[in-house]
PDB file of N, CA and C in Angstrom:
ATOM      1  N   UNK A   1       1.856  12.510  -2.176  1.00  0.00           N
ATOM      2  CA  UNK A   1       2.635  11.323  -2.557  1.00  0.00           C
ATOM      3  C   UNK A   1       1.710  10.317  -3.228  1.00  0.00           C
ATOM      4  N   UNK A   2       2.361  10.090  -4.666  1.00  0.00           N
ATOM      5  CA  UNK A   2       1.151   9.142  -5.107  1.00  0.00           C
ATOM      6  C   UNK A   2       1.222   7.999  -4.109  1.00  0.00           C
ATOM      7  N   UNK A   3       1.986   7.068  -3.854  1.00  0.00           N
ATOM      8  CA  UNK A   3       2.060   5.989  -3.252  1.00  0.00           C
ATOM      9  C   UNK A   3       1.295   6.229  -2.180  1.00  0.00           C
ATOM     10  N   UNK A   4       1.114   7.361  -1.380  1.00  0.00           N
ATOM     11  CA  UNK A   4       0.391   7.429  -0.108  1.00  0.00           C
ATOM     12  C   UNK A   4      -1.300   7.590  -0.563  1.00  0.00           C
ATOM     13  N   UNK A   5      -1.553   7.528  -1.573  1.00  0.00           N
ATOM     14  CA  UNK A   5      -2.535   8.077  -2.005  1.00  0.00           C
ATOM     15  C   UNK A   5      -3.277   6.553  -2.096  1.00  0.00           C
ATOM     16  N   UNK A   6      -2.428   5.959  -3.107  1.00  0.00           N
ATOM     17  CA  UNK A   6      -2.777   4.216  -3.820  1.00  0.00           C
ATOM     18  C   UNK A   6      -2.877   3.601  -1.776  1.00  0.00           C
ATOM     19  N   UNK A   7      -1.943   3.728  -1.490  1.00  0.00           N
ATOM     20  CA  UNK A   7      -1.555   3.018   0.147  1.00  0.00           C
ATOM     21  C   UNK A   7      -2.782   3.250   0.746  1.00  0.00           C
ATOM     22  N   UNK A   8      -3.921   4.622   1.121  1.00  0.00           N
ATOM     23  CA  UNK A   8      -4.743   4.519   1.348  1.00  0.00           C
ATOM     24  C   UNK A   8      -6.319   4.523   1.157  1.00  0.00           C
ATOM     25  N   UNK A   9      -6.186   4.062  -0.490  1.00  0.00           N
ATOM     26  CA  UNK A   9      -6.980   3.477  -1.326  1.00  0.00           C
ATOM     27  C   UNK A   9      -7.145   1.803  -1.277  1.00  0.00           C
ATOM     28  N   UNK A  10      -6.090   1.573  -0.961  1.00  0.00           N
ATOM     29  CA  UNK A  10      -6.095   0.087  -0.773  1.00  0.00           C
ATOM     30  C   UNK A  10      -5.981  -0.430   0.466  1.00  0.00           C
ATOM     31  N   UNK A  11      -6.120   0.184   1.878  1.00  0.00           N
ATOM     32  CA  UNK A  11      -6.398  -0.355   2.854  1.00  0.00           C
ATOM     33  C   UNK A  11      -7.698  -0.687   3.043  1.00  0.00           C
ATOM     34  N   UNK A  12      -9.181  -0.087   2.361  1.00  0.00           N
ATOM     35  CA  UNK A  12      -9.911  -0.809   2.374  1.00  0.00           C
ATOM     36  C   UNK A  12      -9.890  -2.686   2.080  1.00  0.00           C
ATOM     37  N   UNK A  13      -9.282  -2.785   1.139  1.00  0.00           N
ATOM     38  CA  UNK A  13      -9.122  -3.878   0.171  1.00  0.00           C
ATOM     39  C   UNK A  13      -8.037  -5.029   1.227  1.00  0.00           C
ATOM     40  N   UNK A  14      -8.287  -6.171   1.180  1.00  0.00           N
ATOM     41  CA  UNK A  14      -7.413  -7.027   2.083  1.00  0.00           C
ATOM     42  C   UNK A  14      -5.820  -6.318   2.284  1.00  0.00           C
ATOM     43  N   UNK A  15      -5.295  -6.064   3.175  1.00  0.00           N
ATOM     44  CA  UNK A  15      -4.506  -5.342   3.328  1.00  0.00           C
ATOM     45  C   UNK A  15      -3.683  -6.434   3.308  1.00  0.00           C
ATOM     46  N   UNK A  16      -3.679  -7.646   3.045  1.00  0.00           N
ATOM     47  CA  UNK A  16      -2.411  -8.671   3.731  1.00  0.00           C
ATOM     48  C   UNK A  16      -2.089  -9.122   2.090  1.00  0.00           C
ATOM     49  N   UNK A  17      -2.980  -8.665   1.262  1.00  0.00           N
ATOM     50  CA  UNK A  17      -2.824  -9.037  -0.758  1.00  0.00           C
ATOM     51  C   UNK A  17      -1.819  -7.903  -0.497  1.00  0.00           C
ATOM     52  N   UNK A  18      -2.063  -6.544  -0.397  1.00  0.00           N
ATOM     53  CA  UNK A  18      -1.342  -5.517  -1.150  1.00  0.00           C
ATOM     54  C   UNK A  18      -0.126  -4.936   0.148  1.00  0.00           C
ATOM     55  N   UNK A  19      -0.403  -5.560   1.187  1.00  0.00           N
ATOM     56  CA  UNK A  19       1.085  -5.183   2.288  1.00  0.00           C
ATOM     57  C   UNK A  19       2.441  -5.645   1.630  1.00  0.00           C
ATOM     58  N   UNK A  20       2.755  -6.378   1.081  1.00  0.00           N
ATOM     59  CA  UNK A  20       3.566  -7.359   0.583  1.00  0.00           C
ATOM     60  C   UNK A  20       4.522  -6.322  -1.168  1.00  0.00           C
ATOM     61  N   UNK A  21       3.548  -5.820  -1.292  1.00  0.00           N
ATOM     62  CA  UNK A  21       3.615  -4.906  -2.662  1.00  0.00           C
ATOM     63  C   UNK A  21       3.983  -3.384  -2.037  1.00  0.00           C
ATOM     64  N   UNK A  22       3.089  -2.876  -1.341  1.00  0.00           N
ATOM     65  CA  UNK A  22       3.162  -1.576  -0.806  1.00  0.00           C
ATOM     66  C   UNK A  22       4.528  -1.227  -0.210  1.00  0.00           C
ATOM     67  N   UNK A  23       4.690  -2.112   0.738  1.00  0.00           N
ATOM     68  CA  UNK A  23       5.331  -2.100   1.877  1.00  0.00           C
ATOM     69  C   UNK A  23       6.070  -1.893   1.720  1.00  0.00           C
ATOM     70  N   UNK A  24       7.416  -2.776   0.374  1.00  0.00           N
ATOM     71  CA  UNK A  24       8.496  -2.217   0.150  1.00  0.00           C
ATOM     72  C   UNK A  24       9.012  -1.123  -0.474  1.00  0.00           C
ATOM     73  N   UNK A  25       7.736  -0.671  -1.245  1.00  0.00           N
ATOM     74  CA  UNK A  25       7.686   0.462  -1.868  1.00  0.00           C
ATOM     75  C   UNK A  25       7.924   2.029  -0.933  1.00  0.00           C
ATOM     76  N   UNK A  26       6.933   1.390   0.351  1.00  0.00           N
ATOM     77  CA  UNK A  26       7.024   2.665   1.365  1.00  0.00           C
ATOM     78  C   UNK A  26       8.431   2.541   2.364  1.00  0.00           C
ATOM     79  N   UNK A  27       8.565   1.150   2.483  1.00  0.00           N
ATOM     80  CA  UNK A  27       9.990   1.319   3.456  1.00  0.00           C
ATOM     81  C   UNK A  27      10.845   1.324   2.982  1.00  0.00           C
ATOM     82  N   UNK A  28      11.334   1.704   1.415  1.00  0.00           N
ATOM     83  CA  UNK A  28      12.421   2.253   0.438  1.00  0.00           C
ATOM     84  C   UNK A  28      12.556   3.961   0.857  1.00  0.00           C
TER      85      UNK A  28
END
């Protein structure tokens, strides 16, 4: 899954910038 891929590429990275973006993407 790309998204799972980007999702845990970017948990290094402040997770509280890109939760907001991700999130709805994954709980769609």
């Amino acid at each position: 899954n790309l998204w799972r891929e980007l999702w845990e590429n970017a948990k290094p990275v402040p997770a509280v910038n890109q939760a907001p973006l991700y999130d709805e993407d994954l709980a769609v």
